[in-house]
Protein backbone atom coordinates (compact mmCIF):
# COMPACT_ATOMS: atom_id res chain seq x y z
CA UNK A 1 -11.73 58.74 25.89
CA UNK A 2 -14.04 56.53 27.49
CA UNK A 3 -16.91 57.82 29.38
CA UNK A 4 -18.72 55.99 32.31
CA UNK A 5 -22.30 55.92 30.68
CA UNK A 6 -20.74 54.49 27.57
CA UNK A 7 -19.93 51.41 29.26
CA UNK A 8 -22.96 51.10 30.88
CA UNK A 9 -24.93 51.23 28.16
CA UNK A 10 -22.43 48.42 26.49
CA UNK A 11 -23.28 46.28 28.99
CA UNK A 12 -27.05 47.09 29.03
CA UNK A 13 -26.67 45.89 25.36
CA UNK A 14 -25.42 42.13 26.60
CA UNK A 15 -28.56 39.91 25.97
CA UNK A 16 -28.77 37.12 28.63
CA UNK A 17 -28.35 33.65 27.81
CA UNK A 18 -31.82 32.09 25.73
CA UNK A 19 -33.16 29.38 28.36
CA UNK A 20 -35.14 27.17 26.20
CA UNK A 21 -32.07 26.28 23.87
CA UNK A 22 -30.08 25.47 27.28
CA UNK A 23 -32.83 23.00 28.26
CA UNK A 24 -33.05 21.23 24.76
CA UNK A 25 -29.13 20.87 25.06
CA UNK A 26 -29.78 19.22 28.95
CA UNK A 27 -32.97 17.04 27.13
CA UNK A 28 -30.50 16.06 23.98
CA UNK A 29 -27.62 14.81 26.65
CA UNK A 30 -30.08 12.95 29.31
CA UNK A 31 -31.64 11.21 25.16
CA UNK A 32 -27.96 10.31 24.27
CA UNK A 33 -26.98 8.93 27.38
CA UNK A 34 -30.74 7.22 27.31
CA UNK A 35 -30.08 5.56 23.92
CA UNK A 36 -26.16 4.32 25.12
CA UNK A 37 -27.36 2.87 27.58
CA UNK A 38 -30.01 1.25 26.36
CA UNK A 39 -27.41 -0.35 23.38
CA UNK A 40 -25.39 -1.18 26.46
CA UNK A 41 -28.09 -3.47 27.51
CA UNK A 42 -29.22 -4.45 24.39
CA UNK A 43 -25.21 -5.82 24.26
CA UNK A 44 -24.95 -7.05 27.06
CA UNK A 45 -28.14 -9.66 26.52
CA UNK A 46 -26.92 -10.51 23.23
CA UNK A 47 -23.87 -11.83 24.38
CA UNK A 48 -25.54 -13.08 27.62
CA UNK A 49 -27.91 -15.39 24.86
CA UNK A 50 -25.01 -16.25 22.70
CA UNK A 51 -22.37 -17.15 24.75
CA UNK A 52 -21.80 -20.86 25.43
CA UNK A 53 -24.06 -22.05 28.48
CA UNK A 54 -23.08 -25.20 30.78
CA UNK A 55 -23.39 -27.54 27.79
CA UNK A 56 -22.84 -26.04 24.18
CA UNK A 57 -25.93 -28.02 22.58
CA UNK A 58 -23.96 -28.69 18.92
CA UNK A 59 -25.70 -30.55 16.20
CA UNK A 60 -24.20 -34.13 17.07
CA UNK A 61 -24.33 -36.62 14.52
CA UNK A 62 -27.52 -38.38 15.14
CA UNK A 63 -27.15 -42.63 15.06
CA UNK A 64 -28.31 -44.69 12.57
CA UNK A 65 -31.12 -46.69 13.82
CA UNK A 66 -30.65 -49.85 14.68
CA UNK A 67 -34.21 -51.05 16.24
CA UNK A 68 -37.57 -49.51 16.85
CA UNK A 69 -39.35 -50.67 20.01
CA UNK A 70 -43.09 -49.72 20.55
CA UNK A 71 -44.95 -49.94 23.87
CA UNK A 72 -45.17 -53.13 24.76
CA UNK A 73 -45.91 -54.64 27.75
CA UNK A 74 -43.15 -54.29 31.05
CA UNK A 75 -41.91 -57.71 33.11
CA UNK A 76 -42.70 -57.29 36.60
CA UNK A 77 -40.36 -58.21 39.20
CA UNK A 78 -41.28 -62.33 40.14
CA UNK A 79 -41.92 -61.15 43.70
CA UNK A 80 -45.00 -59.04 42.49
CA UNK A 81 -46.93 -62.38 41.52
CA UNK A 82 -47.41 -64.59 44.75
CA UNK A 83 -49.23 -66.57 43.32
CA UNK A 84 -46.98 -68.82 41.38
CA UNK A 85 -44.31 -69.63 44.33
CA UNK A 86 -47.90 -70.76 46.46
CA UNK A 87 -48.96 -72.52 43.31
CA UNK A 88 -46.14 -74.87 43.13
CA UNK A 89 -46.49 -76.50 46.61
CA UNK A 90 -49.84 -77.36 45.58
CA UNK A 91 -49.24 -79.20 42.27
CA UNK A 92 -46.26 -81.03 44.01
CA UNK A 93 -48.58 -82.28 46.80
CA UNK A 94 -50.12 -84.90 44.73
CA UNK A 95 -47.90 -85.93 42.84
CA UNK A 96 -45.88 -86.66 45.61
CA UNK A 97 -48.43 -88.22 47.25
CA UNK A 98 -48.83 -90.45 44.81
CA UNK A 99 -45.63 -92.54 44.51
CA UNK A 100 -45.20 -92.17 48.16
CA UNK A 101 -48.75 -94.40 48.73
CA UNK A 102 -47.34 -96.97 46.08
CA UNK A 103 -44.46 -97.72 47.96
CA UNK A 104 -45.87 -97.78 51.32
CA UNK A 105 -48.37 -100.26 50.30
CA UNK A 106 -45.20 -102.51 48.50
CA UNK A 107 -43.54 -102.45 51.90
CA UNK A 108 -46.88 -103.53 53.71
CA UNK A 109 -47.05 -106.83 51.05
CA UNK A 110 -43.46 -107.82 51.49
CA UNK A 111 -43.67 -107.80 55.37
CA UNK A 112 -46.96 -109.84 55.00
CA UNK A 113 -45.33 -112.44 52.93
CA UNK A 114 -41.99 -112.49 55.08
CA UNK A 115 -44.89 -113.46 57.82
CA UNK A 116 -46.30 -116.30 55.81
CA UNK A 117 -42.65 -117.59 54.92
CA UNK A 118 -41.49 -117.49 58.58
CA UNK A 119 -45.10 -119.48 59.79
CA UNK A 120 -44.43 -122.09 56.71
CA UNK A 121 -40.76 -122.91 58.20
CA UNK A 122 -41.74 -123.74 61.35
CA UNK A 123 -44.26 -126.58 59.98
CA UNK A 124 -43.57 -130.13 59.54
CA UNK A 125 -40.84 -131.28 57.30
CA UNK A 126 -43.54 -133.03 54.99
CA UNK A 127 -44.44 -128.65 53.96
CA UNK A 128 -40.85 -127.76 53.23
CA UNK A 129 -41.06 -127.94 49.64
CA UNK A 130 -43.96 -126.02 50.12
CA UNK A 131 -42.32 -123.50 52.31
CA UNK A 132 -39.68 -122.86 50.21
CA UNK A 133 -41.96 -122.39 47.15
CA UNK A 134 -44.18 -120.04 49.35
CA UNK A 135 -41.25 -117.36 49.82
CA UNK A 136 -40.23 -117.13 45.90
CA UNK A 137 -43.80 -116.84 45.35
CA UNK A 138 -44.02 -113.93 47.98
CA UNK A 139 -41.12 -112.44 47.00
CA UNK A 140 -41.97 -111.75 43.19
CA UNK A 141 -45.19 -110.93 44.22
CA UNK A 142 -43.61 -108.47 46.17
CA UNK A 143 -41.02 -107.42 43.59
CA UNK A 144 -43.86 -107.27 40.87
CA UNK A 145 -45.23 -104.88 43.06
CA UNK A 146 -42.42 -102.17 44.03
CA UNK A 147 -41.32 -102.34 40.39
CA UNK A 148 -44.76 -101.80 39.57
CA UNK A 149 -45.29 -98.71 42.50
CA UNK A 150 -42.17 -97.51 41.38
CA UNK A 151 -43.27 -97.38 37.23
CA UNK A 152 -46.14 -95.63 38.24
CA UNK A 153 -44.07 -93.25 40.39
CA UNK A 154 -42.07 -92.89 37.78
CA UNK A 155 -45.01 -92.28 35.64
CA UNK A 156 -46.78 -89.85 37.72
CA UNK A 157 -43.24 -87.75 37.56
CA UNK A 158 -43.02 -87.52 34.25
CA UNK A 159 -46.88 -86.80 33.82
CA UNK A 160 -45.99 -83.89 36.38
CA UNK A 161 -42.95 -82.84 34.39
CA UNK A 162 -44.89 -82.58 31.09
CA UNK A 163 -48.07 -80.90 32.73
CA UNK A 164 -45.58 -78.23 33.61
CA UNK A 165 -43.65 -77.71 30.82
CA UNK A 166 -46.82 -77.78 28.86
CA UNK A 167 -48.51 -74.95 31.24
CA UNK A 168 -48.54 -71.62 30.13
CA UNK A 169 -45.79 -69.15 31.35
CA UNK A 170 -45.79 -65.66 31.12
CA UNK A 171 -44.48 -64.23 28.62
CA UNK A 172 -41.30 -62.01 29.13
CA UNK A 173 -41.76 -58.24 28.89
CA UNK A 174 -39.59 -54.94 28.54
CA UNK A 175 -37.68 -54.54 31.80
CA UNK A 176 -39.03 -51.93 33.72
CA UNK A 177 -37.73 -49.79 37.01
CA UNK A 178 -39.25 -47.05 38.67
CA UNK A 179 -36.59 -44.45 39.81
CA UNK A 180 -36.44 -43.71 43.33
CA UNK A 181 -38.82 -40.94 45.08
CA UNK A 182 -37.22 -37.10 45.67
CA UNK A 183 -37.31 -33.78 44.76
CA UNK A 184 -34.34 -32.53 42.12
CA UNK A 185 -33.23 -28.79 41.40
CA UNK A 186 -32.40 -27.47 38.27
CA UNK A 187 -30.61 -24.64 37.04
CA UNK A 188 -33.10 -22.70 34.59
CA UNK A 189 -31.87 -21.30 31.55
CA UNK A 190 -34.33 -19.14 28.66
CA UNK A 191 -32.28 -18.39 25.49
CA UNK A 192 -28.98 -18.38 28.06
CA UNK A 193 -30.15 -16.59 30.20
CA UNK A 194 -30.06 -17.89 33.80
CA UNK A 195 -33.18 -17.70 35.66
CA UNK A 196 -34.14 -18.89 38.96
CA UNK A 197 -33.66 -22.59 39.91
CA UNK A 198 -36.94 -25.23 38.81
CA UNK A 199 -37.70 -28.13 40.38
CA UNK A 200 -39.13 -31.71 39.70
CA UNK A 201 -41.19 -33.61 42.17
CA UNK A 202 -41.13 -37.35 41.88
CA UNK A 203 -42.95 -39.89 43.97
CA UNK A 204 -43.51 -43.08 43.02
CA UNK A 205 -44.68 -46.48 44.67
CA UNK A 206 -45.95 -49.97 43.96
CA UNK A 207 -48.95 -48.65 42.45
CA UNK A 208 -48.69 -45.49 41.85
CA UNK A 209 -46.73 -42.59 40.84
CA UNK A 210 -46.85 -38.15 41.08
CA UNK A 211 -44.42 -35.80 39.08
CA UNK A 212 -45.00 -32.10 39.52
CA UNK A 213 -42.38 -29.62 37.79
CA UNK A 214 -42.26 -26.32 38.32
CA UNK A 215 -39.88 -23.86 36.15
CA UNK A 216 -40.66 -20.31 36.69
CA UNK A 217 -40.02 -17.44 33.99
CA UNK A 218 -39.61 -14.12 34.10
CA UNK A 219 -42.25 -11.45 33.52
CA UNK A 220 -44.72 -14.64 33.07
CA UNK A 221 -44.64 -16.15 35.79
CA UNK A 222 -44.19 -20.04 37.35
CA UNK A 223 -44.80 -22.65 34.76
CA UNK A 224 -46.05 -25.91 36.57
CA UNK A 225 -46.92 -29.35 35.17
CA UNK A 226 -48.35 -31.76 36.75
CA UNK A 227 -48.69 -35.29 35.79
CA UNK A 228 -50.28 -37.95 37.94
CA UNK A 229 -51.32 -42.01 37.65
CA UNK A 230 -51.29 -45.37 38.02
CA UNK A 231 -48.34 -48.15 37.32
CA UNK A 232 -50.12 -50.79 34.98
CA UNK A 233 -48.85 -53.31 33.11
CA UNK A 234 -46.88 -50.96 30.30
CA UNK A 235 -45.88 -48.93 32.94
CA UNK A 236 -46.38 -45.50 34.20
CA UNK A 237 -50.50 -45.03 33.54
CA UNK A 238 -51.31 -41.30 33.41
CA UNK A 239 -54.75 -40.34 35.25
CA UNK A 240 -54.75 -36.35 34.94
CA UNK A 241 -52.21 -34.30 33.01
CA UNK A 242 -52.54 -30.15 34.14
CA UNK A 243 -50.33 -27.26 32.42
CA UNK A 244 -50.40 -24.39 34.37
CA UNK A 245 -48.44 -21.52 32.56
CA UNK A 246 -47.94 -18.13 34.96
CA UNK A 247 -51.68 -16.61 35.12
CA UNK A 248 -53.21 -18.42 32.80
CA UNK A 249 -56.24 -20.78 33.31
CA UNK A 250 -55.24 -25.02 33.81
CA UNK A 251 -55.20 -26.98 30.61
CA UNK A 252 -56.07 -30.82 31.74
CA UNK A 253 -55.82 -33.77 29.68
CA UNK A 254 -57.73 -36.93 31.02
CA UNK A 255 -57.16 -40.56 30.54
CA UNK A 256 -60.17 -42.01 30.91
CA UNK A 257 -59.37 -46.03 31.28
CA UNK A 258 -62.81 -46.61 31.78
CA UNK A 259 -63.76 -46.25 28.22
CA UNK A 260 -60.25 -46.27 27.03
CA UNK A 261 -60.83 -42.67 25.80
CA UNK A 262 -58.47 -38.95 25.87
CA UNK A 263 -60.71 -36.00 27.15
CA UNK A 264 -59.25 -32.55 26.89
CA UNK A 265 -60.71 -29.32 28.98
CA UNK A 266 -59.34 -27.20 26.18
CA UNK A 267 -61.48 -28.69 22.96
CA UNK A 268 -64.32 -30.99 22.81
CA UNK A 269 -62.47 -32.98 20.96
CA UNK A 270 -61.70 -36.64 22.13
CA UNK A 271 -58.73 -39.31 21.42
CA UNK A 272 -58.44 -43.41 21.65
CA UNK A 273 -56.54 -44.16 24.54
CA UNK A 274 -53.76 -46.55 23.30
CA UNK A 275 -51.98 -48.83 25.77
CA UNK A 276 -48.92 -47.30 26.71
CA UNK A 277 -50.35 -43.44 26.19
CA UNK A 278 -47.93 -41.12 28.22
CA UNK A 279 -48.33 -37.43 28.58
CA UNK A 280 -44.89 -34.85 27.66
CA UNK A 281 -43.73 -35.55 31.27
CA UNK A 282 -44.35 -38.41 31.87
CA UNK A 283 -42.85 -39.48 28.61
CA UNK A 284 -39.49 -38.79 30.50
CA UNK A 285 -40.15 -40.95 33.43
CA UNK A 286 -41.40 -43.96 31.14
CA UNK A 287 -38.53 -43.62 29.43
CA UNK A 288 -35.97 -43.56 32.73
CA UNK A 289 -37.97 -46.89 34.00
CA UNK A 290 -37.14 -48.52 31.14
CA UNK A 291 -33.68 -47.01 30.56
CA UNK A 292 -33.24 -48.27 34.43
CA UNK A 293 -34.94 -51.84 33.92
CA UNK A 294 -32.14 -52.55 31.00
CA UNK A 295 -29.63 -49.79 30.45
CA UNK A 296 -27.43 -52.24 28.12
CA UNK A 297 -30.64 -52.34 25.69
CA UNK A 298 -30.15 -48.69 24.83
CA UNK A 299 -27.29 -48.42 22.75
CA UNK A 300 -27.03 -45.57 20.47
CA UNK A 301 -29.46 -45.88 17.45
CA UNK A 302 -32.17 -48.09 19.13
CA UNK A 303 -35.18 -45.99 19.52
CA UNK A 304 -38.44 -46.29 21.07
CA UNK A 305 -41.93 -44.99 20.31
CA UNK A 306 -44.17 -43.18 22.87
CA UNK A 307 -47.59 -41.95 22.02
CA UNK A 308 -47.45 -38.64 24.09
CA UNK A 309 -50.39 -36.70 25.14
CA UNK A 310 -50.60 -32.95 25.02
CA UNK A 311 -53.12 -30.60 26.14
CA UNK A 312 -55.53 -30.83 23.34
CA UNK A 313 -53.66 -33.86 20.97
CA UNK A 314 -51.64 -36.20 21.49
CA UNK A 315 -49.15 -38.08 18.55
CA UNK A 316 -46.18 -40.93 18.31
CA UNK A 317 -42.89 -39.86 19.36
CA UNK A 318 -39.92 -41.18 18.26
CA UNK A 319 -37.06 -40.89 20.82
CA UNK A 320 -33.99 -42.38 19.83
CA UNK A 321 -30.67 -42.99 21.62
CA UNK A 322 -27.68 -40.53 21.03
CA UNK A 323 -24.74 -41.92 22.81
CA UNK A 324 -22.80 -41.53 26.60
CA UNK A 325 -22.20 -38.30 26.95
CA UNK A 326 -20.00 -36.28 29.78
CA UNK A 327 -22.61 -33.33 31.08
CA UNK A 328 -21.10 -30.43 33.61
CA UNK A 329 -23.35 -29.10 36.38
CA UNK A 330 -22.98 -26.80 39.17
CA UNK A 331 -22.03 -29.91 41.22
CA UNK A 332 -19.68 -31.10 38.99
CA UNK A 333 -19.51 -33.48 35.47
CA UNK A 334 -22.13 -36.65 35.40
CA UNK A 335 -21.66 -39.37 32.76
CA UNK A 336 -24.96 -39.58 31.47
CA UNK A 337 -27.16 -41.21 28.60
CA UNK A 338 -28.39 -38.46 25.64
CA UNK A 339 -31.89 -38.99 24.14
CA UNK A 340 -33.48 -37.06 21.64
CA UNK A 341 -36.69 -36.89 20.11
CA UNK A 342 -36.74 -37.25 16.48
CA UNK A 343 -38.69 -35.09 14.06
CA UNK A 344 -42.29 -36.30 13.86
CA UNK A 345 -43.29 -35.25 10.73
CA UNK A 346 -41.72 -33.31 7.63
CA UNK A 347 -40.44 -29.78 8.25
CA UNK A 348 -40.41 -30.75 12.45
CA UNK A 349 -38.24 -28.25 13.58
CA UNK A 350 -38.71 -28.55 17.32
CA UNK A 351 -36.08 -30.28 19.38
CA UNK A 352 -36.08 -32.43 22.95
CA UNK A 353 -32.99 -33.53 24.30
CA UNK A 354 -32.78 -35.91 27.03
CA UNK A 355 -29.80 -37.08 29.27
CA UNK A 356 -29.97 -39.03 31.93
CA UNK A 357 -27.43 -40.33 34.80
CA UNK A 358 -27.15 -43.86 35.67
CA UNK A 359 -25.66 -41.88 39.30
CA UNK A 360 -29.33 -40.39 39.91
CA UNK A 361 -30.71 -43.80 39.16
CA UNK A 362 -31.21 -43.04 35.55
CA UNK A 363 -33.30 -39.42 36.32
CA UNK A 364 -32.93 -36.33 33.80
CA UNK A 365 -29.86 -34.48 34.39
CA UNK A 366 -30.64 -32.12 31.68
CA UNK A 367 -33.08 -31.20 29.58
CA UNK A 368 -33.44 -29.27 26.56
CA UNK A 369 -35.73 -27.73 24.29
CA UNK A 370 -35.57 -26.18 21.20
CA UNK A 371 -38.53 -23.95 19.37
CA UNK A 372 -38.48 -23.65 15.01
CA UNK A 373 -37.90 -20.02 15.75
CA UNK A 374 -34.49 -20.98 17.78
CA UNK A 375 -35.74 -20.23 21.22
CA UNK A 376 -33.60 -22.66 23.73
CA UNK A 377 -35.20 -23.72 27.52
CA UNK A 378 -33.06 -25.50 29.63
CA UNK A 379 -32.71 -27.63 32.89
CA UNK A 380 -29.81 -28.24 34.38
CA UNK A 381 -29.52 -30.70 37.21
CA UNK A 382 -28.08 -28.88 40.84
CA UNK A 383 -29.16 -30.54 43.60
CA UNK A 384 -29.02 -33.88 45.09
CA UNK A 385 -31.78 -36.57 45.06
CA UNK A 386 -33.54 -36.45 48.64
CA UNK A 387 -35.24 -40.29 49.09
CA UNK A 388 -38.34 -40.34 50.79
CA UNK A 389 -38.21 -43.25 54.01
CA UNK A 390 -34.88 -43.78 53.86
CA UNK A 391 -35.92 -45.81 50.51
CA UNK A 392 -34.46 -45.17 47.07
CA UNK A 393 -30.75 -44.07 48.00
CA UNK A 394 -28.35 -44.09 44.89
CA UNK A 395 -25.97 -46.35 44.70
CA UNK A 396 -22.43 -45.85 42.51
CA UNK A 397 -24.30 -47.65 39.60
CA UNK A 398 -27.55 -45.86 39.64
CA UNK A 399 -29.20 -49.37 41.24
CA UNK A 400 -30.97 -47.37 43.83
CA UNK A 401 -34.94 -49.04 43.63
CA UNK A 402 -35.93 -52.09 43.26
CA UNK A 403 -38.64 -52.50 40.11
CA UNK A 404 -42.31 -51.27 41.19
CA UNK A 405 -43.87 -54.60 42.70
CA UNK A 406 -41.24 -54.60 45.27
CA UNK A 407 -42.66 -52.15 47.28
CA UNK A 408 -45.88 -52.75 49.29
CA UNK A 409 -48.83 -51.52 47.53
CA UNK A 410 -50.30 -48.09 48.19
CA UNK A 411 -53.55 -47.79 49.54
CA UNK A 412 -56.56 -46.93 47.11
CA UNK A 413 -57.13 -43.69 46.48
CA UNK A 414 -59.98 -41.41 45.91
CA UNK A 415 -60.73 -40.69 42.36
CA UNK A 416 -59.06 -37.91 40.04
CA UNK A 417 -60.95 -34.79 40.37
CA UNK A 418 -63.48 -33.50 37.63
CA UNK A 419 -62.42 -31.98 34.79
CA UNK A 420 -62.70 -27.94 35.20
CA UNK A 421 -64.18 -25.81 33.23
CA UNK A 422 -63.49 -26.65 29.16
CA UNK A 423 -62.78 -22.73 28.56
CA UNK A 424 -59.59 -22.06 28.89
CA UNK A 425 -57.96 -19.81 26.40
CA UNK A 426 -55.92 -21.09 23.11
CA UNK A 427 -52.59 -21.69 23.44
CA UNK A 428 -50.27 -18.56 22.55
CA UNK A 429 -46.33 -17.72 22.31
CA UNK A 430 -44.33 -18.25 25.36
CA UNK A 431 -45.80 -21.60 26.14
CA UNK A 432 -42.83 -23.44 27.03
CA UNK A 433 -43.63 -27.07 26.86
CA UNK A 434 -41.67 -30.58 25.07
């Protein structure tokens, strides 16, 4: 028989649940789900990095080379030297003169002895023997003299013909086209990974050029480089080259033409400036000029060397033709040209890839790079080229501008600015440059 204060004191005996072991339990589900989801992610990004992008960059089969062309000097469009169409008027002025005196003076003779022969008729008939000698006598002085104005004519001409073949020409050069002025978007890609969209300012003129691009990364911030010069008689002529990566301090490289010397902010240290000399940007606008001057020139395994500039060296890259290549954008595929840089020394594992479209008027579609360590950065073209003044507008073929002489030449400028301050801070990982 059960009695009430029995079952009271059974349930007095009930101990209540322990609260610290509940809250461990809560902290040991809230860690699981933590570490799941963190694999999740962890996933997720690896298959993100590792799937195939736009283009699948595969190890293509790299040409044999063929030729090796080194900077030499570009042919400029025959409308950039007025001189020589003003010179020939001038050399042709007295050598026509010439001939044309001779026979005016002939002319004057033979009317002067028709004279005499027409006065001599009309004399007696005692002077005819003498008036019919006079004419024959007239006459072959007068023939003597046009055949001998027209020898010398004839000798003056081929003195003339001789002095200019014999005159010094100038001598032809690589062909060499500026592409057309605009801004182009890019899709930006880091290991795969889509970031938001760069961009690549070009203008260029008769005289000079500016290229500004601007990729920005995350967590880092907005890479910009920035290369600005002249157009000289190799080409594009870099002033100032500036690398500006997120928050750190500008790197500047200066081409001193002057006294033909490289000056760096980042080391004391200085370089001969070679003719030709091209920073890492401007390497790929040298390149589309003369690409654009001559496409049929570039035919896979021909190569050309650039001596390219970087922010505290500068060295001889080899960049050698690939091959046509089909490329597919966010706007659709674009038959394009593949470059790619060739290993500059034993053990070079860093890669540049180049394509550019002959529909763009030869400017990069895509780029690529490629760290030793495997890390991929990647622009892909997205956006149409804007021309500046209605000048520069693509045509099917890519023959959008005219070479650089055919455009009125700029107006001096003022001087490159001074080189900043020459302490800016080694280079470290994540600098994301050719």
């Amino acid at each position: 028989m059960a009695f009430p204060f029995a079952a009271r004191s059974a349930e007095a005996t009930v101990t209540p649940p322990d609260e610290p072991r509940a809250r461990s339990r809560i902290w040991r589900w809230i860690v699981v789900l933590l570490v799941v989801g963190v694999l999740h992610w962890i996933a997720a990004q690896w298959v993100e990095r590792h799937r195939a992008t736009l283009n699948p960059s595969d190890d293509e089969h790299v040409p044999v080379q063929v030729a090796l062309l080194k900077p030499e000097r570009i042919e400029r469009n025959p409308a950039a030297v007025p001189p020589a169409p003003a010179a020939q008027p001038a050399t042709r002025k007295p050598a026509a003169s010439k001939p044309r005196e001779h026979v005016l003076t002939a002319m004057q003779l033979a009317e002067r002895a028709a004279m005499q022969a027409a006065s001599a008729a009309s004399d007696a008939a005692a002077s005819a023997a003498a008036a019919n000698a006079m004419p024959a006598s007239s006459a072959s002085s007068a023939s003597s003299a046009s055949s001998a104005s027209g020898a010398s004519a004839s000798a003056s001409a081929t003195s003339n013909a001789s002095a200019n073949a014999n005159s010094p020409q100038p001598a032809p050069g690589a062909k060499f086209s500026v592409p057309p002025s605009g801004d182009l978007q890019y899709d930006t890609f880091y290991n795969g990974v889509r970031n938001q969209p760069g961009t690549i300012h070009w203008t260029s003129s008769g005289e000079r050029y500016e290229m500004v691009v601007s990729v920005p990364l995350p967590f880092v911030g907005t890479f910009v480089y920035s290369s600005h010069g002249r157009i000289d008689a190799f080409g594009l002529a870099p002033e100032q080259y500036v690398e500006k990566r997120g928050h750190r301090a500008e790197d500047i490289s200066i081409f001193n033409r002057a006294d033909r010397k490289i000056a760096f902010t980042r080391t004391p240290a200085t370089l001969p400036l070679p003719d030709g000399a091209q920073d890492r940007f401007s390497m790929v606008m040298q390149l589309a000029s003369l690409v654009r001057g001559e496409p049929a020139a570039y035919k896979p395994g021909v190569t050309r060397q650039f001596f390219v500039v970087d922010s505290d060296s500068g060295e001889n890259w080899p960049v050698e033709t690939i091959g046509d290549e089909t490329i597919r954008t966010a706007q659709g595929y674009l038959e394009t040209r593949h470059f790619k840089r060739l290993p500059r020394r034993e053990g070079d594992q860093r890669r540049i890839d180049v394509w550019l479209a002959p529909s763009l008027g030869w400017l990069p579609a895509r780029i690529v790079q490629t760290e030793p360590n495997g890390t991929q950065f990647e622009l892909v073209w997205r956006g149409k080229l804007n021309a500046e003044n209605g000048t520069g507008t693509d045509s099917p073929d890519g023959s959008a501008n005219t070479s650089p002489s055919a455009a009125p030449p700029a107006a001096p400028e003022p001087a490159p600015p001074s080189p900043v301050d020459s302490t800016a801070p080694d280079d470290t990982s994540g600098n994301i440059k050719p």
